[in-house]
Protein backbone atom coordinates (compact mmCIF):
# COMPACT_ATOMS: atom_id res chain seq x y z
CA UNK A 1 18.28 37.08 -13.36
CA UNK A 2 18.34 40.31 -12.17
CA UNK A 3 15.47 42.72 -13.80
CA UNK A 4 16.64 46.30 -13.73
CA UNK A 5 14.28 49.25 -15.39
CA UNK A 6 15.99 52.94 -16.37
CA UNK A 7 13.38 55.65 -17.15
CA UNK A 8 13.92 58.90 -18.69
CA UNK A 9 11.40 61.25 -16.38
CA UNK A 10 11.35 63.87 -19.73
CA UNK A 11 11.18 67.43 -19.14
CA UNK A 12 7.66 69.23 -18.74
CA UNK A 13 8.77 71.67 -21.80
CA UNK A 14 7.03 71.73 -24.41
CA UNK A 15 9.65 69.52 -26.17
CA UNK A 16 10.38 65.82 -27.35
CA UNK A 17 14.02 64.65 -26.47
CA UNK A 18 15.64 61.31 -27.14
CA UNK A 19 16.62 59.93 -23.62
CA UNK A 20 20.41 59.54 -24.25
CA UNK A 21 21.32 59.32 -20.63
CA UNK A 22 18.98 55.81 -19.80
CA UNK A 23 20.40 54.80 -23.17
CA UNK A 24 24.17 55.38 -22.42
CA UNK A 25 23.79 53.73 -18.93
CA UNK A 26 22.48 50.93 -20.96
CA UNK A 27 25.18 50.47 -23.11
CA UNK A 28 27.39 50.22 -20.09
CA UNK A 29 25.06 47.81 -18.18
CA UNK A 30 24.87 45.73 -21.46
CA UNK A 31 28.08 45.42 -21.63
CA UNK A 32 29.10 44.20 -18.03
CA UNK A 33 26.32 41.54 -16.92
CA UNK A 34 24.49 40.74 -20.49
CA UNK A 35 23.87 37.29 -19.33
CA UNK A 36 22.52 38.42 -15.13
CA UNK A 37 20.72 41.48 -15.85
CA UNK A 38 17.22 41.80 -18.14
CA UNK A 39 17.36 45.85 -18.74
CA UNK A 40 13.74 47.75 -19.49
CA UNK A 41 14.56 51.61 -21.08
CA UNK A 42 11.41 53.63 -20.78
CA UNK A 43 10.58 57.14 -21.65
CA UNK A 44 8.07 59.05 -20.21
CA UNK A 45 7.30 61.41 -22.96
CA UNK A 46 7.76 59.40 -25.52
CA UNK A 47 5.31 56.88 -24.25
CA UNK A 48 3.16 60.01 -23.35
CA UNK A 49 2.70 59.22 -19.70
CA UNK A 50 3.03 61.51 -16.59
CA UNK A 51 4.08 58.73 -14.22
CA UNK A 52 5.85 55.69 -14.01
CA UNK A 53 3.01 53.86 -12.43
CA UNK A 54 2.07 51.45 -15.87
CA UNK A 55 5.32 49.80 -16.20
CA UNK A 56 5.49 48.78 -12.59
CA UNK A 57 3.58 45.88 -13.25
CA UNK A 58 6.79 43.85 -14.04
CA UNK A 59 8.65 43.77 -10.41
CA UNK A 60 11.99 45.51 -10.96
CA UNK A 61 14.98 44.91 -8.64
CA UNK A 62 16.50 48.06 -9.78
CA UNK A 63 14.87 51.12 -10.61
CA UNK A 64 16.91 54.09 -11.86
CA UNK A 65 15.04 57.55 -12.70
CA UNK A 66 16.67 60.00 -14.72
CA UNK A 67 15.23 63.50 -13.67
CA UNK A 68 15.74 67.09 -15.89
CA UNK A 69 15.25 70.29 -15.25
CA UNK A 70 11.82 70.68 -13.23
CA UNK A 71 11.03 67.08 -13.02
CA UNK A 72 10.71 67.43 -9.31
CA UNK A 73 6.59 66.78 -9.66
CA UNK A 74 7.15 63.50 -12.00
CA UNK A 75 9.64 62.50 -9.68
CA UNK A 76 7.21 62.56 -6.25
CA UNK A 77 4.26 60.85 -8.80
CA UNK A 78 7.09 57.97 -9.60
CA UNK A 79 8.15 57.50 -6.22
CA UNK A 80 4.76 57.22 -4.88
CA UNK A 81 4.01 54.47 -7.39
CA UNK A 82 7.33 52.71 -6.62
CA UNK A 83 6.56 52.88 -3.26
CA UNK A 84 3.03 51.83 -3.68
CA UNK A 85 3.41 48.70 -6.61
CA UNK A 86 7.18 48.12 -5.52
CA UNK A 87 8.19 49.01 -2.41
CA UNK A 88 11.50 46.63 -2.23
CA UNK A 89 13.14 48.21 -4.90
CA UNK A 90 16.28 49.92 -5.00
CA UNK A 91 15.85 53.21 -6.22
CA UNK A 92 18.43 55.15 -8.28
CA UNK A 93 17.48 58.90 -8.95
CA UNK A 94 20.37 60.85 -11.21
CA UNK A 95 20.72 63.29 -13.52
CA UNK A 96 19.56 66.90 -12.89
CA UNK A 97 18.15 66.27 -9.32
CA UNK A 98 20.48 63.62 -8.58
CA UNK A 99 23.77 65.75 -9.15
CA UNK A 100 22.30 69.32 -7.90
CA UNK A 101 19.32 68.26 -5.43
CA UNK A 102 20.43 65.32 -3.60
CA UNK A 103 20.42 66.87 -0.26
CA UNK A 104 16.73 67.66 -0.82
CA UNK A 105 16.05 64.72 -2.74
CA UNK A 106 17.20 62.74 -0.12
CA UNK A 107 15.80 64.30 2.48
CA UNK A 108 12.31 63.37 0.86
CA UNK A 109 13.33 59.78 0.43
CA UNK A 110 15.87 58.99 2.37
CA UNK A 111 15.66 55.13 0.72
CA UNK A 112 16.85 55.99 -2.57
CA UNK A 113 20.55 56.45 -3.56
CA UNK A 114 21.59 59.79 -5.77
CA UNK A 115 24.04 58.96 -8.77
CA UNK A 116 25.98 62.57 -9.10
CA UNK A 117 27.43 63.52 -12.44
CA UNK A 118 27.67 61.04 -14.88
CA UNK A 119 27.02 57.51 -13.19
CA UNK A 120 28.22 55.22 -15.75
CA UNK A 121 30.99 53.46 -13.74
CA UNK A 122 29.47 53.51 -10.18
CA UNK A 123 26.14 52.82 -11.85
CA UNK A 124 27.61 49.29 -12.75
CA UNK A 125 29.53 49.16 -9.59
CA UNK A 126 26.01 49.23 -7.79
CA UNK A 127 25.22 46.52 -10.31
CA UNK A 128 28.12 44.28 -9.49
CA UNK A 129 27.45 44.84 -5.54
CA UNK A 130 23.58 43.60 -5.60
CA UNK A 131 24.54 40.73 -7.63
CA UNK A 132 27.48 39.55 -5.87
CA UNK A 133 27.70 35.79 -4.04
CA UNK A 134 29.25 37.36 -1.31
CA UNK A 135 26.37 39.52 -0.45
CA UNK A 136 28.33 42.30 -0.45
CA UNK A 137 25.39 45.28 -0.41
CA UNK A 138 25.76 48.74 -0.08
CA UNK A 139 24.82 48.62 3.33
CA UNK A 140 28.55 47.14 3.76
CA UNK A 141 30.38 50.35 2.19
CA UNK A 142 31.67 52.75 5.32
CA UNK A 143 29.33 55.99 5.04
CA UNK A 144 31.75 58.85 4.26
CA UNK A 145 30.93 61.96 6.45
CA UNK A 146 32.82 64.73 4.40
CA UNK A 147 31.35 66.60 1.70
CA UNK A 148 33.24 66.28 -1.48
CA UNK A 149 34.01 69.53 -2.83
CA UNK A 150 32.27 71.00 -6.17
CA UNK A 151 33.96 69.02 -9.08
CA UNK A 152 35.56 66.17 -6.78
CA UNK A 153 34.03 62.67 -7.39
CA UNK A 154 34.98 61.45 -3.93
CA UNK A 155 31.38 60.07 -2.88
CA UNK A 156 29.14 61.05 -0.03
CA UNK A 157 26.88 58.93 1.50
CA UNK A 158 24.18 60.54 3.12
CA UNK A 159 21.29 57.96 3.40
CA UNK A 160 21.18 56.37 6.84
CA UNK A 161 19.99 53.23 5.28
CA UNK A 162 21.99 52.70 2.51
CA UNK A 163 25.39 54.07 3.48
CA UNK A 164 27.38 53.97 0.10
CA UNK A 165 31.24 55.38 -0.79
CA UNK A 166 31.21 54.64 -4.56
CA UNK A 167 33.38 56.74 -6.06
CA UNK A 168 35.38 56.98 -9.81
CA UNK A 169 36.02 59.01 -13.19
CA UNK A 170 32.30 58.52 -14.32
CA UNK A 171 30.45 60.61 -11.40
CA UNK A 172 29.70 59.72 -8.06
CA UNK A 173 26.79 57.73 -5.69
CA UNK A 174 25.99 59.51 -2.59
């Protein structure tokens, strides 16, 4: 079984928001592989931590991070701690930094894969690829070299590594 952890990075503001993203994703992931997947939501601020660090001690095959709005400093504490307690991870960064800063965010950490807009569909699709019997990975998707314009959710795949061309209604992997 597949264990797959989503964590809401909260928002340094001095405010306490549900994490509706991690929980919609959820929903979706729920709903496609209830029986292969174990799914872990966690929230930063609600569990009033600054780093991702104390649920690591479960090993994750999947870790998604949902960033806000200056999040960039939780972000480089969680990646170090991946990196540190579970560097073979796959690492799925969306939301704020993942739609507007994946050129720099991916630059940084050129091992983790940016979900762009709302990643509901290709989130799943990522899903369906790690888990498939014909070891069909991302590294098997053609790396698209075109940058897709503002709106379009064409994907581009940017990450030497982990070339990836997802691409439908729900946002966009690059």
């Amino acid at each position: 079984m597949m264990r797959v952890l989503l964590v809401d990075l909260g928002t340094p503001r001095d405010e306490i928001s549900e994490p509706l993203g991690i929980e919609t994703l959820a929903s979706y992931v729920e709903d496609e592989f209830s029986d292969q997947i174990m799914l872990n939501l966690k929230s930063l601020e609600l569990d009033n931590l600054k780093s991702i660090e104390p649920y690591l001690v479960e090993n994750y095959q999947v870790i998604g991070l949902s960033t806000k709005i200056r999040t960039y400093d939780r972000l480089k504490d969680s990646m170090e701690a991946i990196y540190r307690y579970s560097p073979d991870s796959i690492i799925v960064v969306g939301d704020i930094l993942g739609t507007y800063a994946y050129d720099e965010v991916l630059k940084k950490y050129p091992m983790v894969i940016c979900v762009r807009g709302e990643g509901e569909n290709n989130f799943v699709e990522l899903l369906r690829r790690e888990l498939s019997p014909n070891n069909l990975s991302l590294t098997d998707i053609p790396e698209s070299v075109e940058k897709p314009p503002k709106m379009s959710f064409r994907a581009l795949a940017r990450n030497p590594t982990r070339s990836v061309a997802l691409s439908g209604a729900k946002g966009l992997i690059v």
